[in-house]
PDB file of N, CA and C in Angstrom:
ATOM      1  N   UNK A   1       0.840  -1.187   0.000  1.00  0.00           N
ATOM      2  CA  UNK A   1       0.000   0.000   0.000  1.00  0.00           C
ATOM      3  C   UNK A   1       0.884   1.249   0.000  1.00  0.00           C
ATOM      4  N   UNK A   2       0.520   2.325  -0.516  1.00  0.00           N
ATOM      5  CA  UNK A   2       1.153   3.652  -0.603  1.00  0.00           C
ATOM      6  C   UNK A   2       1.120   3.913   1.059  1.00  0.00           C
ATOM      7  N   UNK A   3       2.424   5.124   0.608  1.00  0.00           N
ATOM      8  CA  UNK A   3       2.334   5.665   1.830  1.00  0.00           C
ATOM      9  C   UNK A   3       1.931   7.125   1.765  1.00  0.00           C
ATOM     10  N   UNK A   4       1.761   7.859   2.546  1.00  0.00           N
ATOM     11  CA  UNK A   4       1.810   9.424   2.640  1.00  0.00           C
ATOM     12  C   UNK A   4       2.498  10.084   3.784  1.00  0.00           C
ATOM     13  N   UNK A   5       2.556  11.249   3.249  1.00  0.00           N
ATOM     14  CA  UNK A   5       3.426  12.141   4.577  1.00  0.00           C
ATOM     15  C   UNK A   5       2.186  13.511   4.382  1.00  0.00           C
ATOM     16  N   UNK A   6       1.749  13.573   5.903  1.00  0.00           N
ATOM     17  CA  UNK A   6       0.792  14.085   6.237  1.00  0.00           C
ATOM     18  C   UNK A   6       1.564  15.985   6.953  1.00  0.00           C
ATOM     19  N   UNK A   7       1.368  16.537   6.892  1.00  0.00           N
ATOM     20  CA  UNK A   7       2.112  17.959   7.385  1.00  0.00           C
ATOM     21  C   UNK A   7       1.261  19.062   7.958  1.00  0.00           C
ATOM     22  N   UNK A   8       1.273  18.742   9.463  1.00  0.00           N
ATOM     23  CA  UNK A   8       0.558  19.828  10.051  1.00  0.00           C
ATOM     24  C   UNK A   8       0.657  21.822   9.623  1.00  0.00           C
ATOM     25  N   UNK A   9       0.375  22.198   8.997  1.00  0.00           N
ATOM     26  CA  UNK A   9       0.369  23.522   8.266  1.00  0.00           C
ATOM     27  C   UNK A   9      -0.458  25.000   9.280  1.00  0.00           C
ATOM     28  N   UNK A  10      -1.760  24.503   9.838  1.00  0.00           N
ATOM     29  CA  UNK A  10      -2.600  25.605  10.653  1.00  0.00           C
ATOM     30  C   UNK A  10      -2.983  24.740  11.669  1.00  0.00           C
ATOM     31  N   UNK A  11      -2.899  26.005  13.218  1.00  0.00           N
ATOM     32  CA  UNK A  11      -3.275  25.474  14.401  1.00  0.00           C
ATOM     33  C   UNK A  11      -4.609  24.498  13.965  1.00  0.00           C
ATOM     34  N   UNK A  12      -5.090  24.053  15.237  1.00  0.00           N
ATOM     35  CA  UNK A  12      -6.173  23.679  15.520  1.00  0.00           C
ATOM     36  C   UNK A  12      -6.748  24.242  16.125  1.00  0.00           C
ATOM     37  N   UNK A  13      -6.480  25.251  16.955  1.00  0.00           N
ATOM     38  CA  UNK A  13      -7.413  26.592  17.295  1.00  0.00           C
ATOM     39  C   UNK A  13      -8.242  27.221  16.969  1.00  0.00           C
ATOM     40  N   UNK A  14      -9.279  27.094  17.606  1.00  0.00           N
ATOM     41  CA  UNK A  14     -10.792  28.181  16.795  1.00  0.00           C
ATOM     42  C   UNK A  14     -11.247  27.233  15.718  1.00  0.00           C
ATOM     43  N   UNK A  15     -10.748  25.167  16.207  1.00  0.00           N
ATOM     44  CA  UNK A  15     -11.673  25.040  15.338  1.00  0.00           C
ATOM     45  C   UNK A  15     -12.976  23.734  15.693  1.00  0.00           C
ATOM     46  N   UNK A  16     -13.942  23.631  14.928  1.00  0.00           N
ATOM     47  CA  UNK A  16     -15.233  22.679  15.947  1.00  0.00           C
ATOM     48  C   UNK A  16     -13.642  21.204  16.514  1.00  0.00           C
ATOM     49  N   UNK A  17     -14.635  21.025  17.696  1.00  0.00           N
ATOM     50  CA  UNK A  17     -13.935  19.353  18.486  1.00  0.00           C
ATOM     51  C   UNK A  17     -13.650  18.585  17.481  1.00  0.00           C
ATOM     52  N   UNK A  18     -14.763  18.388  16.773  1.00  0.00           N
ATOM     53  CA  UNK A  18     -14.768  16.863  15.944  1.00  0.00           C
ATOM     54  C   UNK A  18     -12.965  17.518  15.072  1.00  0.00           C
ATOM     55  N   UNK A  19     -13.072  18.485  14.393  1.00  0.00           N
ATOM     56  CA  UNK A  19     -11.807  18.720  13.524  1.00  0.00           C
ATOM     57  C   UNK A  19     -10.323  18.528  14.644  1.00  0.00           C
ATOM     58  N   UNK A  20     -10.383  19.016  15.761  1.00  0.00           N
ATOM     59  CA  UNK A  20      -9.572  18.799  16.482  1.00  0.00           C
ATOM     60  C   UNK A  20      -8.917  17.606  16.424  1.00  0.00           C
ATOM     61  N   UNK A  21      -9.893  16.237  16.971  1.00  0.00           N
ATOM     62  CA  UNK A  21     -10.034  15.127  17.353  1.00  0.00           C
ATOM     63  C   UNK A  21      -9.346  14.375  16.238  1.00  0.00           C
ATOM     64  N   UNK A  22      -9.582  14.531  14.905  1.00  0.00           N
ATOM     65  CA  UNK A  22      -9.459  13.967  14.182  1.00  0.00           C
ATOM     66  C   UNK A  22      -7.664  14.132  13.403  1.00  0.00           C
ATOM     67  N   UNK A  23      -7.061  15.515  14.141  1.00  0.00           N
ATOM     68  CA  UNK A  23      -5.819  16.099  14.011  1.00  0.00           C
ATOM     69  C   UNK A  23      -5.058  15.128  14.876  1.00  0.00           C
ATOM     70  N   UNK A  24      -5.965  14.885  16.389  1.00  0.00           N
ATOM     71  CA  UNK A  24      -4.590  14.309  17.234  1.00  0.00           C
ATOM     72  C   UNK A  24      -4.980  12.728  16.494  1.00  0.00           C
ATOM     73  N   UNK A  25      -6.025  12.079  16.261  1.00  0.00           N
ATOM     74  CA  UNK A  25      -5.894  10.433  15.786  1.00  0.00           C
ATOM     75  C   UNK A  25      -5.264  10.197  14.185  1.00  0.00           C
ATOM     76  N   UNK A  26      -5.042  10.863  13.823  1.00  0.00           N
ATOM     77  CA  UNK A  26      -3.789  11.068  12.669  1.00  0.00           C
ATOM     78  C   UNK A  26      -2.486  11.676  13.557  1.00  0.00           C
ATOM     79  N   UNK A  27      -2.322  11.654  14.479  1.00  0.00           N
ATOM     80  CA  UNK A  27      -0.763  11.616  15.093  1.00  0.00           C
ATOM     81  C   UNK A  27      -0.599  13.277  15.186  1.00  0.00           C
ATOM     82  N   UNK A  28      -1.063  14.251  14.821  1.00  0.00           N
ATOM     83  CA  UNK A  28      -0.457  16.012  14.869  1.00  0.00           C
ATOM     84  C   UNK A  28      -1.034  16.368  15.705  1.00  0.00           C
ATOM     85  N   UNK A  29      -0.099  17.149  16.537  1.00  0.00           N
ATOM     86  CA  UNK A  29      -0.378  18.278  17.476  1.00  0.00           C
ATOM     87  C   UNK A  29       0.288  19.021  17.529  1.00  0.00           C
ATOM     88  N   UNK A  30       1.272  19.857  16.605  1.00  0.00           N
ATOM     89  CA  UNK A  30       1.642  20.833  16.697  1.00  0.00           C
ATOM     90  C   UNK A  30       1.625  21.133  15.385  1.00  0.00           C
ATOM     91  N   UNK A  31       1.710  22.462  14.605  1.00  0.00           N
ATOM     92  CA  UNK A  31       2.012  23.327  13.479  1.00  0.00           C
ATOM     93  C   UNK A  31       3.728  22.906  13.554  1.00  0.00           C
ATOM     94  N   UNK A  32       3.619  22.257  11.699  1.00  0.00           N
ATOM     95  CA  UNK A  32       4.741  21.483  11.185  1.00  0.00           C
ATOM     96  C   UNK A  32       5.002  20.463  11.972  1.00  0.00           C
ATOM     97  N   UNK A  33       4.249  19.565  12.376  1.00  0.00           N
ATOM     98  CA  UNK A  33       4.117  18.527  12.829  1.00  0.00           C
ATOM     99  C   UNK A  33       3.954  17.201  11.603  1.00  0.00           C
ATOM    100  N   UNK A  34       4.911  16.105  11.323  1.00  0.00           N
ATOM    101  CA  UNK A  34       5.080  15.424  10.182  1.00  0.00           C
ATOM    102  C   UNK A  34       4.617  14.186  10.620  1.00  0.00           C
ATOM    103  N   UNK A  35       4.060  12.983   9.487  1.00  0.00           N
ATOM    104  CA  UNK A  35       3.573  11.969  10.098  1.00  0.00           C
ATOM    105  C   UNK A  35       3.513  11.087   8.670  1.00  0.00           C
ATOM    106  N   UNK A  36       4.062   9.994   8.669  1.00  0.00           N
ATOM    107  CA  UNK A  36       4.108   9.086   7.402  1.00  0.00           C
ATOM    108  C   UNK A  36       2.902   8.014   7.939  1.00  0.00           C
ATOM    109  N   UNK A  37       2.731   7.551   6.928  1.00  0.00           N
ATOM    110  CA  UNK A  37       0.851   6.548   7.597  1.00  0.00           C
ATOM    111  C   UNK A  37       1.322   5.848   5.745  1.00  0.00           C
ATOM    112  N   UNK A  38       0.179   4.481   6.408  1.00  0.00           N
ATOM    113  CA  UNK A  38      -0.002   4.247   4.973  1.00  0.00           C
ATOM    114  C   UNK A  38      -1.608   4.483   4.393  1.00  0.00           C
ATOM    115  N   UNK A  39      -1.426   4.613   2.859  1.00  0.00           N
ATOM    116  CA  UNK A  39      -2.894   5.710   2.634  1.00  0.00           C
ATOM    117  C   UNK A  39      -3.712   4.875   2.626  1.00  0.00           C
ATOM    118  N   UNK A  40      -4.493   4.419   3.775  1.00  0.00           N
ATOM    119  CA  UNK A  40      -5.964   3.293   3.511  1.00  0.00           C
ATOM    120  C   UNK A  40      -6.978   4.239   3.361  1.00  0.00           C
ATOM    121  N   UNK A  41      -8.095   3.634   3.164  1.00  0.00           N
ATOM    122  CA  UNK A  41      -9.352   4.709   3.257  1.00  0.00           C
ATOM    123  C   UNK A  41      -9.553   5.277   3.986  1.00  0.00           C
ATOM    124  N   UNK A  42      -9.695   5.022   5.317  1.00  0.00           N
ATOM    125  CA  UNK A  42      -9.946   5.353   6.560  1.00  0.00           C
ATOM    126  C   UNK A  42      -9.150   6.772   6.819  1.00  0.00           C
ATOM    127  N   UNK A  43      -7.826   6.389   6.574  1.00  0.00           N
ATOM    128  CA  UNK A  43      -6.760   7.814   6.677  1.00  0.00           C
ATOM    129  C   UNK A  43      -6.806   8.893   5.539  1.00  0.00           C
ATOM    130  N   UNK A  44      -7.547   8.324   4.422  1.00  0.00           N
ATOM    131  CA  UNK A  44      -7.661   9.093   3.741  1.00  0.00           C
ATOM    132  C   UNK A  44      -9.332  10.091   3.798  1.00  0.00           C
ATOM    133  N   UNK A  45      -9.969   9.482   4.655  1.00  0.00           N
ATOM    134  CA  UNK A  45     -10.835  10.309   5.135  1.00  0.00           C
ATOM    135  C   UNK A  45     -11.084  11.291   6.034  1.00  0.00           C
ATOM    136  N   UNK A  46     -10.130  10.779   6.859  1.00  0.00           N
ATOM    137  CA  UNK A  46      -9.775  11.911   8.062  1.00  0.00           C
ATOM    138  C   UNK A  46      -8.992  12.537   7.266  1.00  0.00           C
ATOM    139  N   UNK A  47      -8.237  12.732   6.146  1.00  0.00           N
ATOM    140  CA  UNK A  47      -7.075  13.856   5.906  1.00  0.00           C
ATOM    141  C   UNK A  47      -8.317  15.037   5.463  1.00  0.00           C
ATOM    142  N   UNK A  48      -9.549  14.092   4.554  1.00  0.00           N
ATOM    143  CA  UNK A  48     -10.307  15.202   3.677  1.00  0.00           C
ATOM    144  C   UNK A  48     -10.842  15.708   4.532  1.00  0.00           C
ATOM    145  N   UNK A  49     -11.240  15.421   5.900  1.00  0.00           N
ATOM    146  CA  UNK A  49     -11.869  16.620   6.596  1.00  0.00           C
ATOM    147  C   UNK A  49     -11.213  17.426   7.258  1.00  0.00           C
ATOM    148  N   UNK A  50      -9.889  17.385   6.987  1.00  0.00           N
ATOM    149  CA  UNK A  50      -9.135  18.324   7.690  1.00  0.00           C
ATOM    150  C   UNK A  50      -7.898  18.933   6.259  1.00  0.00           C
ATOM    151  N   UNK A  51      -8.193  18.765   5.087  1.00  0.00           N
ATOM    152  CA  UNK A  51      -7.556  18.822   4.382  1.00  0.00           C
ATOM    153  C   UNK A  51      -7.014  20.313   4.439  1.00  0.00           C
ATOM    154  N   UNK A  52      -7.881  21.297   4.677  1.00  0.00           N
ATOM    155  CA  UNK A  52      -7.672  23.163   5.022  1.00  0.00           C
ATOM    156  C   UNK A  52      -6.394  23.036   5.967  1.00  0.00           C
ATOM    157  N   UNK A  53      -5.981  22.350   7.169  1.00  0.00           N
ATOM    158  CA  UNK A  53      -5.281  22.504   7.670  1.00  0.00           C
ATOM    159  C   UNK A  53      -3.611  21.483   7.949  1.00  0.00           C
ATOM    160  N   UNK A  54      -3.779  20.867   6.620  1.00  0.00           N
ATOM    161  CA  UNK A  54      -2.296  19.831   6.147  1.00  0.00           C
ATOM    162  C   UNK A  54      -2.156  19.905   4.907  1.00  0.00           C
ATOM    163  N   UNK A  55      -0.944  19.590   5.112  1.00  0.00           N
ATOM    164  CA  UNK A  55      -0.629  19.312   3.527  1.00  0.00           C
ATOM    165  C   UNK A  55       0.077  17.808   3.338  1.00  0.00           C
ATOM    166  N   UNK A  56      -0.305  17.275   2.340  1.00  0.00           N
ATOM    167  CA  UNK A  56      -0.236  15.949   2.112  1.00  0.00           C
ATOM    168  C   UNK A  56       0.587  15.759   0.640  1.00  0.00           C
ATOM    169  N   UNK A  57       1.595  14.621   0.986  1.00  0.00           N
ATOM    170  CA  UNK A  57       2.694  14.271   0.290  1.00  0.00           C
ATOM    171  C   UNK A  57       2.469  12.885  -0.515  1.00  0.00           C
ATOM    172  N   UNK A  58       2.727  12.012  -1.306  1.00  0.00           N
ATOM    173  CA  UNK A  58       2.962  11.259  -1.564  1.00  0.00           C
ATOM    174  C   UNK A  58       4.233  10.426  -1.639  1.00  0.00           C
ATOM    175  N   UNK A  59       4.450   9.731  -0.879  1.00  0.00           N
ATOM    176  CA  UNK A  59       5.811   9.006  -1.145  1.00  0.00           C
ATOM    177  C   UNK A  59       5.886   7.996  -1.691  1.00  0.00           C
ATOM    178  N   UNK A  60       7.356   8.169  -2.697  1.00  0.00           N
ATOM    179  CA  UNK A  60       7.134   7.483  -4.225  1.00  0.00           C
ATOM    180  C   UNK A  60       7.663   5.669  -3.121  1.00  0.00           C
TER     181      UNK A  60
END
């Protein structure tokens, strides 16, 4: 399975719980906070609801 590198970019401050929640169970808690995962669905669903605040890599 692919992998990705996930990149914390904007706080989580000022934003609803659920978006929070879903920052720390993908591994980030801080701004530029880095995290390699492999891309299943599941992780790729939590990235899209938080997609405004990461930026997401592909690793070849």
């Amino acid at each position: 399975m692919k992998k990705i590198k996930i990149t914390q970019v904007k706080s989580g401050i000022d934003r609803p719980e659920r978006q929070k929640k879903t920052l720390v169970a993908l591994g980030l808690n801080k701004v530029n906070a880095v995290k390699e995962v492999e891309a299943t669905p599941q992780i790729l669903g939590m990235v899209r609801k938080v997609e405004h605040l990461v930026k997401v890599e592909e690793l070849g």
